[in-house]
C-alpha atoms as a PDB file:
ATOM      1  CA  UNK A   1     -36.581   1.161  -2.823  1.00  0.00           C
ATOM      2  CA  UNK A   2     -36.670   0.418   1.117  1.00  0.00           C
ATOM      3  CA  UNK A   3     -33.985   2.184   3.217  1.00  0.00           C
ATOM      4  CA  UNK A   4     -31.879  -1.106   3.339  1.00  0.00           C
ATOM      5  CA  UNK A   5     -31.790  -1.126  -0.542  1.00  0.00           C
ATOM      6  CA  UNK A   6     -28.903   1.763  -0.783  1.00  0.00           C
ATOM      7  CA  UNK A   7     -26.580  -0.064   1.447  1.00  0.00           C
ATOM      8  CA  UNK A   8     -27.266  -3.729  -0.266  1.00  0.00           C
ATOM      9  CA  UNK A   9     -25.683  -1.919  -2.960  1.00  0.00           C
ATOM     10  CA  UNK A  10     -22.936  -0.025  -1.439  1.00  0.00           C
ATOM     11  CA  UNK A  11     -21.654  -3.119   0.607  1.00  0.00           C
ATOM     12  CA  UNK A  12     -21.565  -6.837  -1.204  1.00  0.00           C
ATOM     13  CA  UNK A  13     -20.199 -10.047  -0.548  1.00  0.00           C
ATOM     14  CA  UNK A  14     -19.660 -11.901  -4.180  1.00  0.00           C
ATOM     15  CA  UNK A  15     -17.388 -15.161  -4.861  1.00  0.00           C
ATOM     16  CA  UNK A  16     -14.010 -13.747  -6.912  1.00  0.00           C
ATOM     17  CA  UNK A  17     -14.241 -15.076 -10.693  1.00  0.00           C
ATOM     18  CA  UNK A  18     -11.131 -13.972 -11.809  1.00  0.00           C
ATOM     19  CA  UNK A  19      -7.702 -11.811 -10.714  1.00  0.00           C
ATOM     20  CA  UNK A  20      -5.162  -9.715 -12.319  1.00  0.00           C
ATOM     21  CA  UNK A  21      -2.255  -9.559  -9.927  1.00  0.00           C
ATOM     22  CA  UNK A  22      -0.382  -7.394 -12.276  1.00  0.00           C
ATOM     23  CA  UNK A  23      -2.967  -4.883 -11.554  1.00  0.00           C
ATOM     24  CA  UNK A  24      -4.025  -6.154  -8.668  1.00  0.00           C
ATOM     25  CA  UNK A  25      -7.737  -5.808  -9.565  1.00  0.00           C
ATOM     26  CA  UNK A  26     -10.516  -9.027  -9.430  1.00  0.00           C
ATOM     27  CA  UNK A  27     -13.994  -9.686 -10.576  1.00  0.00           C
ATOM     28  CA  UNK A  28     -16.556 -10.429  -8.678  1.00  0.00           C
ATOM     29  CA  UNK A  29     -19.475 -12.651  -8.863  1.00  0.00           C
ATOM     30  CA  UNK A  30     -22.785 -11.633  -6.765  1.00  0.00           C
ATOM     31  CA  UNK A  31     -24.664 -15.000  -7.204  1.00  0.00           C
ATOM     32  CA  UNK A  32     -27.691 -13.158  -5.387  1.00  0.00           C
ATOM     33  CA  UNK A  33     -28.282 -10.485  -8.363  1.00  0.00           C
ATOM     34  CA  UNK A  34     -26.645 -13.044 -11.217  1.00  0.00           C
ATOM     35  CA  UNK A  35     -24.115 -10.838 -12.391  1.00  0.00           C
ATOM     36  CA  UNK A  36     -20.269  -9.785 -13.024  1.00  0.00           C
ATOM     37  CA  UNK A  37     -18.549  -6.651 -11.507  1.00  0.00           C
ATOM     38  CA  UNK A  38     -16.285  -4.937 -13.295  1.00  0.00           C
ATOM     39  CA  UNK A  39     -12.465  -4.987 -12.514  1.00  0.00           C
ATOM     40  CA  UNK A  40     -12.595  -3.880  -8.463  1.00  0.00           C
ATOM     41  CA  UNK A  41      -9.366  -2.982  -7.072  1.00  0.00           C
ATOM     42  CA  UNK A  42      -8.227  -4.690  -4.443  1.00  0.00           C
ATOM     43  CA  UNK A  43      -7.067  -2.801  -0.970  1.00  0.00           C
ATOM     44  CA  UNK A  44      -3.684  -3.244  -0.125  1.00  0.00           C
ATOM     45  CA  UNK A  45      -1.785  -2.244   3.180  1.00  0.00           C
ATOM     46  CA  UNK A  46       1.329  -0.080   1.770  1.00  0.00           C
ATOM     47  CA  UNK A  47       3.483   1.037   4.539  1.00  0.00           C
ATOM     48  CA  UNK A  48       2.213  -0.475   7.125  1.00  0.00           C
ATOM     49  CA  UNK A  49       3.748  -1.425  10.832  1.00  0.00           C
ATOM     50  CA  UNK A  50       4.427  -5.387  10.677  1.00  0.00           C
ATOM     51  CA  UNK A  51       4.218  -6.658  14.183  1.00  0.00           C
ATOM     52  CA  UNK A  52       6.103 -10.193  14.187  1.00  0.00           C
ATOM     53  CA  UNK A  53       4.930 -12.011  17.335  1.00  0.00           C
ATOM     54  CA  UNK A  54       4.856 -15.575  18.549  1.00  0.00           C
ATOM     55  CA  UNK A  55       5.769 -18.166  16.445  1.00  0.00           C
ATOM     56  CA  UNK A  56       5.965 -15.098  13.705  1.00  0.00           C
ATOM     57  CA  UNK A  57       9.677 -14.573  14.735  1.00  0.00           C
ATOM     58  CA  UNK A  58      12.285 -14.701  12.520  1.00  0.00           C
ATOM     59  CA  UNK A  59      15.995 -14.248  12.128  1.00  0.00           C
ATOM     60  CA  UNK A  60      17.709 -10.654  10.350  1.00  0.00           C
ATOM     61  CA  UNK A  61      20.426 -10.580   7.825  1.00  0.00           C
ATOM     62  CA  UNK A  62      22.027  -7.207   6.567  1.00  0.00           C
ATOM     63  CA  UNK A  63      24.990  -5.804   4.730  1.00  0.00           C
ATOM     64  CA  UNK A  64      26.998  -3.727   6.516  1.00  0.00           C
ATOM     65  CA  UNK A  65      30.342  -1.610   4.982  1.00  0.00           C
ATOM     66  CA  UNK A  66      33.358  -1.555   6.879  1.00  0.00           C
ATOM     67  CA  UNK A  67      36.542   1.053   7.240  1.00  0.00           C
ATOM     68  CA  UNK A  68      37.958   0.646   3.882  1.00  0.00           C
ATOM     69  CA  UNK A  69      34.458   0.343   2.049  1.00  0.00           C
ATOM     70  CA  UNK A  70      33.993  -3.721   1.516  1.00  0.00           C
ATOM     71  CA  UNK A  71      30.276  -4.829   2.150  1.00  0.00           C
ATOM     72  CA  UNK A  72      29.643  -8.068   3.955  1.00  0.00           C
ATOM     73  CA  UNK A  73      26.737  -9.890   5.328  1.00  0.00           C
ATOM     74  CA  UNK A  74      25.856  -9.761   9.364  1.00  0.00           C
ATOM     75  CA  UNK A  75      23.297 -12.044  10.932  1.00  0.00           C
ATOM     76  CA  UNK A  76      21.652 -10.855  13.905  1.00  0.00           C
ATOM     77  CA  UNK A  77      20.297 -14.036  14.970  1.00  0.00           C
ATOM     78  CA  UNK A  78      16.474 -14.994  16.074  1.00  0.00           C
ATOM     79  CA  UNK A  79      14.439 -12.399  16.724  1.00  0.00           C
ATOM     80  CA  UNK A  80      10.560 -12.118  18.346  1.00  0.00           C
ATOM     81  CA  UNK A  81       7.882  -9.910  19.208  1.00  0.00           C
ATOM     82  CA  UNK A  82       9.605  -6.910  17.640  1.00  0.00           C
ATOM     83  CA  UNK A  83       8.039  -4.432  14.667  1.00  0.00           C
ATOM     84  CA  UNK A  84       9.468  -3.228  11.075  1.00  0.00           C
ATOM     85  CA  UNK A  85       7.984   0.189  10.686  1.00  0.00           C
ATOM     86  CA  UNK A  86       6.786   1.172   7.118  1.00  0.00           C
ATOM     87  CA  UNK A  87       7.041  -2.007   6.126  1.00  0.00           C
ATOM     88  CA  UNK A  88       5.967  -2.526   2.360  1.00  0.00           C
ATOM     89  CA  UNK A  89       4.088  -6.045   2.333  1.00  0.00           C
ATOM     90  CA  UNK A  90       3.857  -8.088  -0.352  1.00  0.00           C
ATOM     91  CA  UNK A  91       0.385  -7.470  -2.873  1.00  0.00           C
ATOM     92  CA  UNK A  92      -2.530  -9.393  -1.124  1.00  0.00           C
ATOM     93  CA  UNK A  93      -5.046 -11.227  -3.850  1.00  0.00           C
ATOM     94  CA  UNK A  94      -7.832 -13.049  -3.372  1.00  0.00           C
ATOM     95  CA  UNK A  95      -7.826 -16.193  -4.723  1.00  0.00           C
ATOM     96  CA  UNK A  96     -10.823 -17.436  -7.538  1.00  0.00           C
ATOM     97  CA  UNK A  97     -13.366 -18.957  -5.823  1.00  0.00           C
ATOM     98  CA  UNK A  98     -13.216 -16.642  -2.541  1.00  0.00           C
ATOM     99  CA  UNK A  99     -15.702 -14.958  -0.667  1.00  0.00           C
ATOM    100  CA  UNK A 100     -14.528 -10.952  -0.657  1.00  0.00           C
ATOM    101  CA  UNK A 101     -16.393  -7.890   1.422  1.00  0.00           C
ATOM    102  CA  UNK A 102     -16.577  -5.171  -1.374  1.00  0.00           C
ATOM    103  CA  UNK A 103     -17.141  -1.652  -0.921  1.00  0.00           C
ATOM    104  CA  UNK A 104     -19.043   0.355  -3.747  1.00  0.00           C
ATOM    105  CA  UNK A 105     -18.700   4.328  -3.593  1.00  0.00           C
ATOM    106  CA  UNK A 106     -22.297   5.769  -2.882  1.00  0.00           C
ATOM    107  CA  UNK A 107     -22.989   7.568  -6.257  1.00  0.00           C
ATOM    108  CA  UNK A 108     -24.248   6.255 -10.078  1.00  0.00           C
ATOM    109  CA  UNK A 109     -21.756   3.727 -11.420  1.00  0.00           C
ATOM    110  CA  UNK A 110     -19.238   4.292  -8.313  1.00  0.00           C
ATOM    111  CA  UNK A 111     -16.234   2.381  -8.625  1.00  0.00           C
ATOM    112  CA  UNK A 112     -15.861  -0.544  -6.059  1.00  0.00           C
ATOM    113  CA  UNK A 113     -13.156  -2.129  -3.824  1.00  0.00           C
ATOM    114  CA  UNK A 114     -12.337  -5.197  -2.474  1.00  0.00           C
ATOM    115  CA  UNK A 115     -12.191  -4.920   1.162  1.00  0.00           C
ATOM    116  CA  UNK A 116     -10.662  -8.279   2.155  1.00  0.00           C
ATOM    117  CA  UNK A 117     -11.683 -12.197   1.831  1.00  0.00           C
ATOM    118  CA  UNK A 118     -14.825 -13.591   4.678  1.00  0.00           C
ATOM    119  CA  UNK A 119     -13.439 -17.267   5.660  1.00  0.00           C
END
């Protein structure tokens, strides 16, 4: 084992065989080494800031109470280039057939993570 071979096993790209959003965990295929991860988690960006820029902008409707307690719906009209702090964005999954970046933890039989898709 070469000092390169640690890190061609701590860092993989693989083709995604299968997905469980409900878990939001995938399997990966490394065609280089012919095999089948395990279930790898999938990183996901909880509470993030959403910048919404360009032709990202988009119009904000809200319920507001008046006076005497009755709720009713305001629109704000177009927005752009503005941010929603601690945003929670929707569960990203890779799609079967994919090319992912996964991360394995540097010890025996570390658990893994998908990092993100390679176009």
């Amino acid at each position: 084992m070469g000092p390169d071979d640690s890190l061609n096993n701590i860092v993989r790209v693989g083709t995604v065989h299968a997905v469980d959003f409900s878990k939001t965990k995938a399997r990966v295929w490394y065609d280089d080494l012919r095999i089948m991860s395990g279930w790898l988690g999938v990183l996901q960006l909880n509470g993030a800031a959403v910048k919404v820029a360009g032709d990202g902008g988009h119009t904000h409707d809200h319920t507001v109470s008046n006076e005497d307690g009755h709720k009713h719906d305001v629109a704000d009209g177009w927005m752009e280039n503005h941010w929603h702090d601690g945003t929670k964005l929707a569960d990203w999954m890779p799609s079967v057939n994919s090319r992912v970046l996964v991360l394995y933890l540097p010890v025996p039989n570390g658990d893994g993570f998908i990092l993100g898709g390679i176009s």
